[in-house]
PDB file of N, CA and C in Angstrom:
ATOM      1  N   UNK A   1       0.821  -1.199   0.000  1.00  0.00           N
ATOM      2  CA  UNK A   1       0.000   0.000   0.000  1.00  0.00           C
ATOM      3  C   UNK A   1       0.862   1.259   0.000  1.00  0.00           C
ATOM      4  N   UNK A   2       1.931   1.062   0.735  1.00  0.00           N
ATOM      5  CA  UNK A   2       2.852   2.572   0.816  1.00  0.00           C
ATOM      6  C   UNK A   2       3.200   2.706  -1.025  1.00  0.00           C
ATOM      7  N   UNK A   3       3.377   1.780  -1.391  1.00  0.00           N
ATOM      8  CA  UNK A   3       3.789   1.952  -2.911  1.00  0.00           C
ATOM      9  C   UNK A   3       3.162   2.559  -4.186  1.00  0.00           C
ATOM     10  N   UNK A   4       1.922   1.770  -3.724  1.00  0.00           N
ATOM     11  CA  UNK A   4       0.525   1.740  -4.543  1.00  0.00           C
ATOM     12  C   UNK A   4      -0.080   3.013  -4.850  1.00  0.00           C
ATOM     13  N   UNK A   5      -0.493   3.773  -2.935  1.00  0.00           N
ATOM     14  CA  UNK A   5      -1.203   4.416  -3.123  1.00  0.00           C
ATOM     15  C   UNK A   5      -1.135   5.459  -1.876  1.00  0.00           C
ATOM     16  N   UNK A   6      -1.766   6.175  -2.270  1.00  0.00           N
ATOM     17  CA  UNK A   6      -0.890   7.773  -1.213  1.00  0.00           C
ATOM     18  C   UNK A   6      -1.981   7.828   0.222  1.00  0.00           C
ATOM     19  N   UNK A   7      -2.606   6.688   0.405  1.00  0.00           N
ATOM     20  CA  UNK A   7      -3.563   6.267   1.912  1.00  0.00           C
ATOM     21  C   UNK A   7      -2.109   6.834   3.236  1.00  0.00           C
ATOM     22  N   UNK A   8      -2.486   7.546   4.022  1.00  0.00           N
ATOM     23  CA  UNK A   8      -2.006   8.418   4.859  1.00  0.00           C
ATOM     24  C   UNK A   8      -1.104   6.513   5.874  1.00  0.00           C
ATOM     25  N   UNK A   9      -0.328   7.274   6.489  1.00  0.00           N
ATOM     26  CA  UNK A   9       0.589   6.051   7.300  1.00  0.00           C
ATOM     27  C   UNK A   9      -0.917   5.127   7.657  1.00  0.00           C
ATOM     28  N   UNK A  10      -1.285   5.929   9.056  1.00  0.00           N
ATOM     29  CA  UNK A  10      -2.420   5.724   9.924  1.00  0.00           C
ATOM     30  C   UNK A  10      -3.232   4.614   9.373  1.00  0.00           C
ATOM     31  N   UNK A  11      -3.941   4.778   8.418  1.00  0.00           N
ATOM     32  CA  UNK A  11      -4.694   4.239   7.722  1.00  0.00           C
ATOM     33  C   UNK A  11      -4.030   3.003   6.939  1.00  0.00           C
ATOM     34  N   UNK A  12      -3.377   2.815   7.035  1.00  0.00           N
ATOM     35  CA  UNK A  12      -2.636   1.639   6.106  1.00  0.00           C
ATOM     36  C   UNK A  12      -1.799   0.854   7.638  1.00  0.00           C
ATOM     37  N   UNK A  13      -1.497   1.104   8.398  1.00  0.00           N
ATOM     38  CA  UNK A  13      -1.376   0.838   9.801  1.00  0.00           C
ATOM     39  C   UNK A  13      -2.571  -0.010  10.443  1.00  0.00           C
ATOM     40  N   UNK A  14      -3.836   0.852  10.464  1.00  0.00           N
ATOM     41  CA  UNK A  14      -4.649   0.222  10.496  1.00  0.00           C
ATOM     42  C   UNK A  14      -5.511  -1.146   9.571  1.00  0.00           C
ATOM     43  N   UNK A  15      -5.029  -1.248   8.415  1.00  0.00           N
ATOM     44  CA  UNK A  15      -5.284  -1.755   7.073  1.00  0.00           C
ATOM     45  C   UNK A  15      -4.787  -3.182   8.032  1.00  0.00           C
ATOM     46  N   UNK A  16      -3.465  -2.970   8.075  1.00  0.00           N
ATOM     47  CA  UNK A  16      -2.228  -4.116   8.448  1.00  0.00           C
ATOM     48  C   UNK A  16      -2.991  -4.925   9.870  1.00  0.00           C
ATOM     49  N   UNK A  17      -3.877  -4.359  10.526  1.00  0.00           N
ATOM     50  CA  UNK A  17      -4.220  -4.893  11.703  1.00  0.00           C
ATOM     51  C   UNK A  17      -3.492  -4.387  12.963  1.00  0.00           C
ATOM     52  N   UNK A  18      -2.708  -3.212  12.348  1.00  0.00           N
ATOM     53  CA  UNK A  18      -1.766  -2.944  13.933  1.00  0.00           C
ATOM     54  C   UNK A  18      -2.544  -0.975  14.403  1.00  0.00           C
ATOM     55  N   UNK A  19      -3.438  -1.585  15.422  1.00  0.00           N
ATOM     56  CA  UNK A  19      -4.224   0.069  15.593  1.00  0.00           C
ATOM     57  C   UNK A  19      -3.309   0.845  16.544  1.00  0.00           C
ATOM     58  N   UNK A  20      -2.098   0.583  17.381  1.00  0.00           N
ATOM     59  CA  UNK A  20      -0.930   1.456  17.235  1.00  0.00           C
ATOM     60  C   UNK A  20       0.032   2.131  16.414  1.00  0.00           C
ATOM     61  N   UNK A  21      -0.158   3.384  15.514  1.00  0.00           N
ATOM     62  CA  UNK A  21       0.499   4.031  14.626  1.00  0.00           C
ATOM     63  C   UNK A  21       1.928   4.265  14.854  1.00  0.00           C
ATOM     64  N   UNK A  22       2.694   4.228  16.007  1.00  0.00           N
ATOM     65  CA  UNK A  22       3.650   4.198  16.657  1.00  0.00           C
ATOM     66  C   UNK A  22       4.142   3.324  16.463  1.00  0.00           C
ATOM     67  N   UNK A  23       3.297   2.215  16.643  1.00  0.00           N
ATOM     68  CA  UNK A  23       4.446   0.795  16.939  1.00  0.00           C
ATOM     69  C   UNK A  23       4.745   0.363  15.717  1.00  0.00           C
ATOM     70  N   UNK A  24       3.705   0.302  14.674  1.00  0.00           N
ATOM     71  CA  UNK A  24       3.652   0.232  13.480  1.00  0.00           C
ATOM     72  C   UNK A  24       4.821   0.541  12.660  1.00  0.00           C
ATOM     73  N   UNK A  25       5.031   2.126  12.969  1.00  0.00           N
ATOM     74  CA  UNK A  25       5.795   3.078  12.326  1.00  0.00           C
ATOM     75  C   UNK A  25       7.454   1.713  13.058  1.00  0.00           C
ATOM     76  N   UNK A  26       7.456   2.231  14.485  1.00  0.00           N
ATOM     77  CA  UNK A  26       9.178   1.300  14.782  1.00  0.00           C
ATOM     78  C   UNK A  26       9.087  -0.396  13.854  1.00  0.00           C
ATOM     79  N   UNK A  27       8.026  -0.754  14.037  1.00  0.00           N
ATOM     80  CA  UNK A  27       8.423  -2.315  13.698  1.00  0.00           C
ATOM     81  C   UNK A  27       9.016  -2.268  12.248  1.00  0.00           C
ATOM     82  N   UNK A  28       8.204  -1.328  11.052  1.00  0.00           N
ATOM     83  CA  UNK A  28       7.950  -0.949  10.091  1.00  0.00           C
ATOM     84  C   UNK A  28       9.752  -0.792   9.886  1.00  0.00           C
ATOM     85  N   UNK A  29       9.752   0.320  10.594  1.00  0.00           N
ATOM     86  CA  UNK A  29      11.479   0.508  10.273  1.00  0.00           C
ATOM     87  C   UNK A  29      12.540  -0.537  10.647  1.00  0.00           C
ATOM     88  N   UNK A  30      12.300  -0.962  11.804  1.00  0.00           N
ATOM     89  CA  UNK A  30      13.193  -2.375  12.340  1.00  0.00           C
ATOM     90  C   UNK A  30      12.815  -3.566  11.351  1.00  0.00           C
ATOM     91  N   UNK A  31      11.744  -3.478  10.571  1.00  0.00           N
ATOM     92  CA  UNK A  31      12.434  -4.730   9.254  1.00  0.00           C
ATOM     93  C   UNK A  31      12.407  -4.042   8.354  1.00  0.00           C
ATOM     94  N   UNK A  32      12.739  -2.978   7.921  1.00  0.00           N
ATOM     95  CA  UNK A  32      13.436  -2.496   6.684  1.00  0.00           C
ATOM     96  C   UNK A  32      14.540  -1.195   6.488  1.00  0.00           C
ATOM     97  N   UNK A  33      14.517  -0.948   7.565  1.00  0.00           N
ATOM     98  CA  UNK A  33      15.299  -0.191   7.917  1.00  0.00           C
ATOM     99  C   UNK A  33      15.112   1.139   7.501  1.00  0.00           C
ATOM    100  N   UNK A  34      14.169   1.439   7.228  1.00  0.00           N
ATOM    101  CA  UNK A  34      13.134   3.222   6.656  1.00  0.00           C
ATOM    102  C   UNK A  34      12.446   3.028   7.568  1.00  0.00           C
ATOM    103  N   UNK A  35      12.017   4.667   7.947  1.00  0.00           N
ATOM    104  CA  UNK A  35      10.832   5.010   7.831  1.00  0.00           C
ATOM    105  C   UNK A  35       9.376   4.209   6.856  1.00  0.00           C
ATOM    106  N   UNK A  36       8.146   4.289   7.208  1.00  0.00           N
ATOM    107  CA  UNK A  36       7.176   4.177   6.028  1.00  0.00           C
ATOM    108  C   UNK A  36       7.231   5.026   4.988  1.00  0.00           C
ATOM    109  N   UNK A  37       7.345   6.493   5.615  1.00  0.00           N
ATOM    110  CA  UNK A  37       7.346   7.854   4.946  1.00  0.00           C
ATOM    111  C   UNK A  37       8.763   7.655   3.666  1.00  0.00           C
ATOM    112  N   UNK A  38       9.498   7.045   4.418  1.00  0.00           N
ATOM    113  CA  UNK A  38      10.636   6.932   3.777  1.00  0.00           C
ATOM    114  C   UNK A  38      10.926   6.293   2.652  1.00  0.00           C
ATOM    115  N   UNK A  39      10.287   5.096   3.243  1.00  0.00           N
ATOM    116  CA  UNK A  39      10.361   4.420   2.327  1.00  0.00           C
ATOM    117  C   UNK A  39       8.877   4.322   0.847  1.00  0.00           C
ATOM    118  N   UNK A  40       7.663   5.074   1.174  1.00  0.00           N
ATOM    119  CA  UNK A  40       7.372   5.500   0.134  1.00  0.00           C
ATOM    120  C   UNK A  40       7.660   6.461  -0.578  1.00  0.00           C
ATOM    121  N   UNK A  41       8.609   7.383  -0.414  1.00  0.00           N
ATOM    122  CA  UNK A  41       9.227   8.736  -1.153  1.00  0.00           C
ATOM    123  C   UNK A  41      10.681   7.720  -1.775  1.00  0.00           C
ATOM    124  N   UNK A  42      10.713   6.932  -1.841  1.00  0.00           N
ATOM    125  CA  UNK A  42      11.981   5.970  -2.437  1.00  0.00           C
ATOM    126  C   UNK A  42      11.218   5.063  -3.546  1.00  0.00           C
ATOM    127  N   UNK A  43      10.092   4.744  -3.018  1.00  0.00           N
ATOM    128  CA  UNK A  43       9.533   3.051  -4.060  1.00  0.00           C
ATOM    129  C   UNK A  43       8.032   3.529  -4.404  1.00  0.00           C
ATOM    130  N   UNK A  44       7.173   4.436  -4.105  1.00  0.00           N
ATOM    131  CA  UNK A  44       6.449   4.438  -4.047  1.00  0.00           C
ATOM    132  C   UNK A  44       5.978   5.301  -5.411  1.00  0.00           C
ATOM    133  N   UNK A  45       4.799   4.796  -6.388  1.00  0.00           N
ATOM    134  CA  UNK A  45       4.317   5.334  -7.736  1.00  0.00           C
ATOM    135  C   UNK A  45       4.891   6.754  -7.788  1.00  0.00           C
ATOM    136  N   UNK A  46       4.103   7.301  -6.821  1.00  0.00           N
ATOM    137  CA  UNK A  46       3.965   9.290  -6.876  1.00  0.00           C
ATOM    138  C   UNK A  46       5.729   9.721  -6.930  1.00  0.00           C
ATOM    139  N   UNK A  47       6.550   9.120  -6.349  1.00  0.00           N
ATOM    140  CA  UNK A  47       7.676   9.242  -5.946  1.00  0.00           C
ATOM    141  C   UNK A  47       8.382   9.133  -7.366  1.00  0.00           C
ATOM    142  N   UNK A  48       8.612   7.557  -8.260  1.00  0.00           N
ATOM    143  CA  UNK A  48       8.331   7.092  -9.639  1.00  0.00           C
ATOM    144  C   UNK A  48       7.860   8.233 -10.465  1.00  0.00           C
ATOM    145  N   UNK A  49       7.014   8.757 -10.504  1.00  0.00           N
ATOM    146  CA  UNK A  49       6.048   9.861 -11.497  1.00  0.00           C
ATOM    147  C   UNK A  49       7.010  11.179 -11.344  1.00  0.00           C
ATOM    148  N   UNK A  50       7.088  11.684 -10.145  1.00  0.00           N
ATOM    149  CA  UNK A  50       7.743  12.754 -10.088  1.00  0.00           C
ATOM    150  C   UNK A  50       9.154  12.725 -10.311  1.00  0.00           C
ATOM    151  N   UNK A  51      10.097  11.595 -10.135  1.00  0.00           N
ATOM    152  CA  UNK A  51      11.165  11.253 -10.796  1.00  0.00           C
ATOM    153  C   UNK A  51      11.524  11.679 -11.936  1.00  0.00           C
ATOM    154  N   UNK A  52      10.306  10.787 -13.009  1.00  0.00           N
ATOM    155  CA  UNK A  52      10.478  10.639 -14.536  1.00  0.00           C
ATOM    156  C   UNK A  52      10.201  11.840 -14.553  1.00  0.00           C
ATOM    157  N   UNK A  53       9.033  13.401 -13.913  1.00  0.00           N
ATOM    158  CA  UNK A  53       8.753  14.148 -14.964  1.00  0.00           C
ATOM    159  C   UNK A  53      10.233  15.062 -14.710  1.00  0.00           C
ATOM    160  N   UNK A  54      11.086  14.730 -13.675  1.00  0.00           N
ATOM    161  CA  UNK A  54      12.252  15.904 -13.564  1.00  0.00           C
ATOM    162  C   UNK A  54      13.260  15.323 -14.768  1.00  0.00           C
ATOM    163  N   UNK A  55      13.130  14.690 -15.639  1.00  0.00           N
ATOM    164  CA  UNK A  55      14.384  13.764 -16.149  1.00  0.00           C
ATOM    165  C   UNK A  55      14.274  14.084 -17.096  1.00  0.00           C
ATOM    166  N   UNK A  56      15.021  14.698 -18.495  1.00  0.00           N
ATOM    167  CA  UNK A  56      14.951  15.172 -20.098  1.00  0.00           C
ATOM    168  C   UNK A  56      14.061  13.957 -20.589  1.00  0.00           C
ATOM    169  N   UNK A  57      13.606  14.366 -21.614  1.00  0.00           N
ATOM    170  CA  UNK A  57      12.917  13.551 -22.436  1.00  0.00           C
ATOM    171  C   UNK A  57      13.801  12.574 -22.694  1.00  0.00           C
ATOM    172  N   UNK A  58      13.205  10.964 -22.614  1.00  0.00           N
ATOM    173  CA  UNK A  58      14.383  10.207 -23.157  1.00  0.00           C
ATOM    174  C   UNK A  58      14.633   9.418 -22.491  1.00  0.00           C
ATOM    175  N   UNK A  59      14.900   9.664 -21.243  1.00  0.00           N
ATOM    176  CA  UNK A  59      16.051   8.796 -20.108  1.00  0.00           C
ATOM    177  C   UNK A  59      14.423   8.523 -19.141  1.00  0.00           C
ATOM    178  N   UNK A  60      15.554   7.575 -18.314  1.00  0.00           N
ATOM    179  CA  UNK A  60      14.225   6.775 -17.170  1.00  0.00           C
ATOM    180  C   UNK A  60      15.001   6.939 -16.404  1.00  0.00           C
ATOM    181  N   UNK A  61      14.335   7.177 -14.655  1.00  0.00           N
ATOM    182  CA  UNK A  61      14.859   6.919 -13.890  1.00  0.00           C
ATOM    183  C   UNK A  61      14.990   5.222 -13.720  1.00  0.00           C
ATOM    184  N   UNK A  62      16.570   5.041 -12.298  1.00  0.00           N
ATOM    185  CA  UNK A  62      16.944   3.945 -12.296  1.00  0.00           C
ATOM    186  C   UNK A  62      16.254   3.544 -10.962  1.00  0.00           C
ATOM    187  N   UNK A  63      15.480   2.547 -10.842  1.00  0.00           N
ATOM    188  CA  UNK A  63      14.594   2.709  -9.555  1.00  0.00           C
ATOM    189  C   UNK A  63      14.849   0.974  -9.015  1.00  0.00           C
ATOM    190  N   UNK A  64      15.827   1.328  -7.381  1.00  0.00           N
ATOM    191  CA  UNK A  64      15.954  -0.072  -6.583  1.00  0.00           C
ATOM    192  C   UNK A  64      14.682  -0.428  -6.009  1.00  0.00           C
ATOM    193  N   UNK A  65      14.598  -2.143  -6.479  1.00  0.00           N
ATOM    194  CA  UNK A  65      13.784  -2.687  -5.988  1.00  0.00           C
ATOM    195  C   UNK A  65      13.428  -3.145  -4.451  1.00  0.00           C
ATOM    196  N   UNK A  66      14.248  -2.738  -3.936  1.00  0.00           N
ATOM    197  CA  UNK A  66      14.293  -3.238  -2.572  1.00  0.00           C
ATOM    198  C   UNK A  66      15.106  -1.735  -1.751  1.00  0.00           C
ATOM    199  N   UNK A  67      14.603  -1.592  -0.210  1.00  0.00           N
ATOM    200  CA  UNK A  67      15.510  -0.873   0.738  1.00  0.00           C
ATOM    201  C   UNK A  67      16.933  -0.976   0.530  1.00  0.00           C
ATOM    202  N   UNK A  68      17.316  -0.443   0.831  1.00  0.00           N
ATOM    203  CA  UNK A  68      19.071  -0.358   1.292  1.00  0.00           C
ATOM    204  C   UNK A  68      18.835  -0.378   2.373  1.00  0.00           C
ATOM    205  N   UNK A  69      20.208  -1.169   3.449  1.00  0.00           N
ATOM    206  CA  UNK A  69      20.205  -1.232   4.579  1.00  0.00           C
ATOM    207  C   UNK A  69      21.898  -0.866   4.841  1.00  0.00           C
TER     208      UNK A  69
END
């Protein structure tokens, strides 16, 4: 969902079954080592879109499939 679609943390927290937004957010980062926030401004479509429109006609951005840790 962080990828997909721009549903606020909270709400996708809640999606997951975890109605602590907090804890969510640490566990979230302790297995991937981002932020949520973080890690949808890295992988996430809108993130993708706004990439390509900064880039000359022509070229693609190069986009990792996975976190860095």
């Amino acid at each position: 969902m962080l990828e997909l679609t721009n549903e606020p943390v909270a709400r996708i927290s809640r999606s997951a079954g975890c109605l602590d937004v907090s804890n969510f957010r640490r566990l979230f980062q302790r297995a991937t080592g981002v932020t949520p926030s973080e890690y949808r401004s890295r992988f996430g479509i809108a993130a993708r879109v706004s990439r390509q429109e900064d880039l000359p006609t022509g070229q693609s951005a190069r986009i990792r499939s996975t976190p860095s840790r």
